[in-house]
Protein backbone atom coordinates (compact mmCIF):
# COMPACT_ATOMS: atom_id res chain seq x y z
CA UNK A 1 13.06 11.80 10.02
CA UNK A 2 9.63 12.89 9.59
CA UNK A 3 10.35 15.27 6.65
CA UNK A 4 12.13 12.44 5.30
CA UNK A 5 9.57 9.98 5.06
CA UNK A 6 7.44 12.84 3.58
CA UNK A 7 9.80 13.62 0.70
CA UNK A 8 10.34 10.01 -0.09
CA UNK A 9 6.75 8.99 -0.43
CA UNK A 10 6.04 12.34 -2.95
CA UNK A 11 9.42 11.03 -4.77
CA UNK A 12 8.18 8.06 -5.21
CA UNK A 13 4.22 9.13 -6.10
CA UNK A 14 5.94 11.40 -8.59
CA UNK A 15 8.28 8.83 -10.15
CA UNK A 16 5.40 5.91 -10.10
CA UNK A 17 3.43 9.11 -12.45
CA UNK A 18 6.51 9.85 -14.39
CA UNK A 19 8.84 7.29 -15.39
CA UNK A 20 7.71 3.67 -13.16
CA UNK A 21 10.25 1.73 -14.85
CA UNK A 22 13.28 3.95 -13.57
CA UNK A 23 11.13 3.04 -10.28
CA UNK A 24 11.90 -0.48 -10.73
CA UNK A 25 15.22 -0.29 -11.31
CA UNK A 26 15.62 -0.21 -7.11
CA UNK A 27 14.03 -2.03 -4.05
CA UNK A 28 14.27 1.41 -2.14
CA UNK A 29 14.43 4.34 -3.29
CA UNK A 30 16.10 5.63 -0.57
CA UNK A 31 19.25 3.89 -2.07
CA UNK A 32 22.36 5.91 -1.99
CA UNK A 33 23.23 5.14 -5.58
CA UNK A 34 19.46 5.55 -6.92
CA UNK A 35 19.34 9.52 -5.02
CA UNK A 36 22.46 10.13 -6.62
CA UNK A 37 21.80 9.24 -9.94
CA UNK A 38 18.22 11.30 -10.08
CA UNK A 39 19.87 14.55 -8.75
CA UNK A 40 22.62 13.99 -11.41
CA UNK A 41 21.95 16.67 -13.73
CA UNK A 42 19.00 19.54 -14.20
CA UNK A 43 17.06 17.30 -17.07
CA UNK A 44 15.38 13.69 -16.24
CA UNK A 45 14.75 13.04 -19.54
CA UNK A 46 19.04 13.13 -20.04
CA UNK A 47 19.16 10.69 -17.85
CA UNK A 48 18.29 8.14 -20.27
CA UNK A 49 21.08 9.17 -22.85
CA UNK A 50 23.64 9.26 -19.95
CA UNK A 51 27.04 7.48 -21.76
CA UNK A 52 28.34 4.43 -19.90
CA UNK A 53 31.49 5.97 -18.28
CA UNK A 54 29.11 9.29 -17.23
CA UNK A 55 27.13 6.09 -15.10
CA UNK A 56 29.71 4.83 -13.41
CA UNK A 57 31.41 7.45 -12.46
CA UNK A 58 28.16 8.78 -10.34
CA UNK A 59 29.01 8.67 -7.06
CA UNK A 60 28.05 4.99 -5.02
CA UNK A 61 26.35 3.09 -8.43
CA UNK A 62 29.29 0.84 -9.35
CA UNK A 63 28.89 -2.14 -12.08
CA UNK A 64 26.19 -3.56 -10.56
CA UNK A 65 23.94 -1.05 -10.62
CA UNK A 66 25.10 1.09 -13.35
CA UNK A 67 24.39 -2.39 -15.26
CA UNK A 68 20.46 -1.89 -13.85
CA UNK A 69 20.37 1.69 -15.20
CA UNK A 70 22.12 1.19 -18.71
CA UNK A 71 19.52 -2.03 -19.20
CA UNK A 72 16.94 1.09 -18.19
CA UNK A 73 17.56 3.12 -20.93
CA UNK A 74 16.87 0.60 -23.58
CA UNK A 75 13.55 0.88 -23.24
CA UNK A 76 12.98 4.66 -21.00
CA UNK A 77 9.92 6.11 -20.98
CA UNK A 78 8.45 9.37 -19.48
CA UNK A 79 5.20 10.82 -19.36
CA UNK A 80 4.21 14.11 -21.14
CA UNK A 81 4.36 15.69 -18.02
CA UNK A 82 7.51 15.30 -17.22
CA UNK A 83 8.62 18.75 -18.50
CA UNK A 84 6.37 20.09 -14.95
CA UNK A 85 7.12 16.72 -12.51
CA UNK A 86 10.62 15.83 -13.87
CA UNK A 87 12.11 18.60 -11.50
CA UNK A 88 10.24 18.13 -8.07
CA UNK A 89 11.91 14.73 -8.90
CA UNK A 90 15.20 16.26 -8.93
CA UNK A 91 14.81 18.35 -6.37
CA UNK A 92 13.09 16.23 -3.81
CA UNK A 93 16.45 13.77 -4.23
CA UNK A 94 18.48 16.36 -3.25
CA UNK A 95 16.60 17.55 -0.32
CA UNK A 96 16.58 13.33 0.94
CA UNK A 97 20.30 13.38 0.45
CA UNK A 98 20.69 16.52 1.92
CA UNK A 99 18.49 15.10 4.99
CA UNK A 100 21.15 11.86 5.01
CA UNK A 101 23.62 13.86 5.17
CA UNK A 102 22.18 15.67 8.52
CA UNK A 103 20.91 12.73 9.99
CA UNK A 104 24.02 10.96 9.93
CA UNK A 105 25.42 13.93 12.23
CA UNK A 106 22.71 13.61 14.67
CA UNK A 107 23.12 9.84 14.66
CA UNK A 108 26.98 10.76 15.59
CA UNK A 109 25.30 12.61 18.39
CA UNK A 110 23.11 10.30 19.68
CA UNK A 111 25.36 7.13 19.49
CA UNK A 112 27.10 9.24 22.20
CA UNK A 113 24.15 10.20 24.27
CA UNK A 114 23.11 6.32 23.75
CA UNK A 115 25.55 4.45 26.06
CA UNK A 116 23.94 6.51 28.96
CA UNK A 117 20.47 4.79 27.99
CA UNK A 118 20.10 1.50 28.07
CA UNK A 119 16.72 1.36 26.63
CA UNK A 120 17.93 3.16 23.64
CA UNK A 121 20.84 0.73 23.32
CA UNK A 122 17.78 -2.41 23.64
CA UNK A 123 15.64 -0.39 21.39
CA UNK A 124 18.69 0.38 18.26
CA UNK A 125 18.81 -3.46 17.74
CA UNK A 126 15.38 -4.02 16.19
CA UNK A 127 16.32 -3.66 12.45
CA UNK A 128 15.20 -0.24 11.20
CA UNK A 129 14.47 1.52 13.80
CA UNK A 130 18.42 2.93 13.62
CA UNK A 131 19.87 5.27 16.21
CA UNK A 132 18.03 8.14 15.34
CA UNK A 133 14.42 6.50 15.46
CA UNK A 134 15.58 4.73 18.80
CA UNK A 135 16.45 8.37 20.65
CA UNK A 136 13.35 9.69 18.91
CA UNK A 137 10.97 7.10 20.54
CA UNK A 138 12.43 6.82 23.60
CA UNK A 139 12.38 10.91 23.80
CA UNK A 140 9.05 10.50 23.12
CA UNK A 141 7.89 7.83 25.44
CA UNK A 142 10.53 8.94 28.25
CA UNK A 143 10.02 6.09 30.48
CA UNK A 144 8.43 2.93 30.31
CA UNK A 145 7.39 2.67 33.49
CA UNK A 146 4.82 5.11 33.43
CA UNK A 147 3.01 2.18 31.27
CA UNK A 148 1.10 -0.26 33.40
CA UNK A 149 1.06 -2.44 30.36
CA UNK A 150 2.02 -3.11 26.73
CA UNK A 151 -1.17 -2.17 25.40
CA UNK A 152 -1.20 1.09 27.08
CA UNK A 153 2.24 2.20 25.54
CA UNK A 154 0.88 0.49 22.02
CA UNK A 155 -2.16 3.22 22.62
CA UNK A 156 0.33 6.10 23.48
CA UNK A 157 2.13 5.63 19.93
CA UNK A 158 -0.47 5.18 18.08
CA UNK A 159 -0.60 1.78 17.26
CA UNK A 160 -3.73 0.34 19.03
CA UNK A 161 -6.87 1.83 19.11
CA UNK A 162 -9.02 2.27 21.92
CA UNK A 163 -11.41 -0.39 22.80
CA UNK A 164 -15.06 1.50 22.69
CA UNK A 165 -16.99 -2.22 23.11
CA UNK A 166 -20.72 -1.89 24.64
CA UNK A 167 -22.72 -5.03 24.72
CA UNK A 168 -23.04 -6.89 21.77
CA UNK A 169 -21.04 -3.67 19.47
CA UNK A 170 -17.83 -3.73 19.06
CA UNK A 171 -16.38 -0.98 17.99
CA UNK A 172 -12.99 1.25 18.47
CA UNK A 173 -11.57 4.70 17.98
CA UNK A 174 -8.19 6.30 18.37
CA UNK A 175 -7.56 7.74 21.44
CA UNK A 176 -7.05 11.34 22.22
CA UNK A 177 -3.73 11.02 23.85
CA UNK A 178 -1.86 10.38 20.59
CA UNK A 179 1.09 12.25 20.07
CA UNK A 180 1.55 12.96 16.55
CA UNK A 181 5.18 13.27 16.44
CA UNK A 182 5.16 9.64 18.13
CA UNK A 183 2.65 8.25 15.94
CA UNK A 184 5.06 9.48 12.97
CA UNK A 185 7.91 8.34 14.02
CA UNK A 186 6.77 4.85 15.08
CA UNK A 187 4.99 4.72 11.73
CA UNK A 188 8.06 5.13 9.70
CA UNK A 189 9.96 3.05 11.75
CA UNK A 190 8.04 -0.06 11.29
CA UNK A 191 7.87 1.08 7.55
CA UNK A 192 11.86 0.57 7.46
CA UNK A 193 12.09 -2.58 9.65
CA UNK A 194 9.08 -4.88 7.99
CA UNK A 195 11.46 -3.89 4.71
CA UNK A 196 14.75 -5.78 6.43
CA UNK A 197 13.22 -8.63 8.36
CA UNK A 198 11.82 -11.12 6.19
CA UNK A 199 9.02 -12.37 8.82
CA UNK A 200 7.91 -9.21 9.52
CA UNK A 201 7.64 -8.53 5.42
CA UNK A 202 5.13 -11.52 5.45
CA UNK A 203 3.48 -10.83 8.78
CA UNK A 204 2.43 -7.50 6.61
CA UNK A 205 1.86 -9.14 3.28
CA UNK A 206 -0.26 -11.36 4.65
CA UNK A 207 -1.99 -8.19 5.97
CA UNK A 208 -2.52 -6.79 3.05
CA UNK A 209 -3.54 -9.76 1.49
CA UNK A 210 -6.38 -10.12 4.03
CA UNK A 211 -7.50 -6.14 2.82
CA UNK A 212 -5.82 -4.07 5.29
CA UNK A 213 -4.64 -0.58 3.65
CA UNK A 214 -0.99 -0.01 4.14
CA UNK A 215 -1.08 2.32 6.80
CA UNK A 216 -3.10 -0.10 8.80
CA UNK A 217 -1.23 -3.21 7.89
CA UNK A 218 1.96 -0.99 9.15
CA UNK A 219 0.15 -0.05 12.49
CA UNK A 220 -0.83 -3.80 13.29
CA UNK A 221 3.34 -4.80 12.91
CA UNK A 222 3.71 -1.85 14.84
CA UNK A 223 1.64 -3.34 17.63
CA UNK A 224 3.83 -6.16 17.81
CA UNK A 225 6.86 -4.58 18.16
CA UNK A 226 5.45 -2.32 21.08
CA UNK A 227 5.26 -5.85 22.71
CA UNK A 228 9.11 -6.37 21.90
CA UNK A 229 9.53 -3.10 23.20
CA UNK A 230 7.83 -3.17 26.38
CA UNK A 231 9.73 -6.80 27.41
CA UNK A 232 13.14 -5.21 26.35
CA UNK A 233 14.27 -4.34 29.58
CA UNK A 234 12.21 -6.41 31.60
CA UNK A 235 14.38 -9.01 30.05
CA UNK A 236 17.50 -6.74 29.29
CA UNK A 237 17.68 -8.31 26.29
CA UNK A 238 17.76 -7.41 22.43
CA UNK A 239 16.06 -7.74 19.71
CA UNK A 240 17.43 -11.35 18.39
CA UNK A 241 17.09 -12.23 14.48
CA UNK A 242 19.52 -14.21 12.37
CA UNK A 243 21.39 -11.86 10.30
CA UNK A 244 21.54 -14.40 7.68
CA UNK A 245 17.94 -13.85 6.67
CA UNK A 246 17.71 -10.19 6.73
CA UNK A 247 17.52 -8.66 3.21
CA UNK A 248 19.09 -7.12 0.82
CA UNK A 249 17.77 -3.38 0.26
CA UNK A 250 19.97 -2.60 -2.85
């Protein structure tokens, strides 16, 4: 998941460098459809003079969204550099799909292990976090009762800091304790669920808005949801949201 997350944000660096209004064309670039049509071929650049009938038969794109990448190509651009970053594009969306492609065994996997964990089973229905980043956290943080308190599990992955107040200074710093492989994990989880629930997208816009840098506006959802977390099976209950609102990633 990690390696993921790391390959998607250089795809998308490289793209926003290269050609930002193929970038457009998609709300995630993690799309099926979108990874399918980059790794299409060994040249970016023919991507643009792809024939109608070559679009739609690429694998998951459809009407719909060969209709997006055929209004693309009116007006396609690329940068004269995309002779050098054209294929790390390429490549880079055929290591993600190769990474889908294992994930979805492992989630296989762990769907099995799940029903023998009922904090994993609490966990998988906050939107985004998925099977995978569910058995990953809960690997991670083992057992919640080790946590006297929210705030101390918030601190364990990551998404607090730890108060260094003295007098009239106030002041913080990340504690030592961090695992990094929690921290990650946590990180790209939230990244994935403010993206699906529409609160939590303006809980972090308004973040940003106020200055926060994404990382940080990501960290401070992130604290919430260790509070969601930490009552989950003090209440046995799920994570409740009306499907009706969540969003379309296409």
């Amino acid at each position: 998941m990690e390696e993921r997350s790391r390959v998607i944000a250089s795809l998308q660096t490289d793209l926003q460098a290269d050609c930002p209004c193929l970038l457009t064309s998609t709300k995630d670039i993690d799309n099926l459809w979108f990874l399918n049509l980059l790794s299409h071929g060994q040249d970016l650049q023919k991507l643009a003079r792809l024939r109608d009938k070559t679009i739609l038969g690429i694998p998951a794109i459809g009407c719909k969204f060969g209709a997006r990448i055929i209004a693309w190509q009116q007006g396609a651009r690329f940068s004269h550099d995309v002779d050098r970053i054209g294929p790390m594009i390429i490549e880079d969306a055929r290591r993600i799909l190769e990474l889908r492609r294992a994930i979805k065994v492992i989630e296989t996997a762990c769907k099995d292990l799940m029903k023998s964990s009922r904090i994993v089973t609490l966990i998988d229905t906050i939107p985004g976090l998925a099977t995978v980043f569910s058995s990953e956290l809960v690997g991670e943080i083992g057992t919640l009762e080790r946590f006297e308190r929210e705030s101390s599990l918030a601190m364990y992955l990551g998404m607090a800091n730890l108060s260094n107040d003295s007098g009239q200074i106030k002041s913080s710093n990340n504690p030592g304790h961090i695992i990094g492989h929690a921290k990650g994990t946590m990180m790209a989880a939230v990244d994935k669920h403010r993206k699906l629930v529409p609160e939590s997208k303006r809980y972090y816009d308004k973040e940003r808005a106020e200055g926060k840098k994404h990382n940080q506006a990501i960290r401070a959802l992130g604290r919430h949801l260790c509070r969601v977390i930490f009552s989950m099976p003090k209440h046995d209950r799920g994570y409740g949201y009306r499907e009706e609102n969540m969003q379309n990633s296409a």
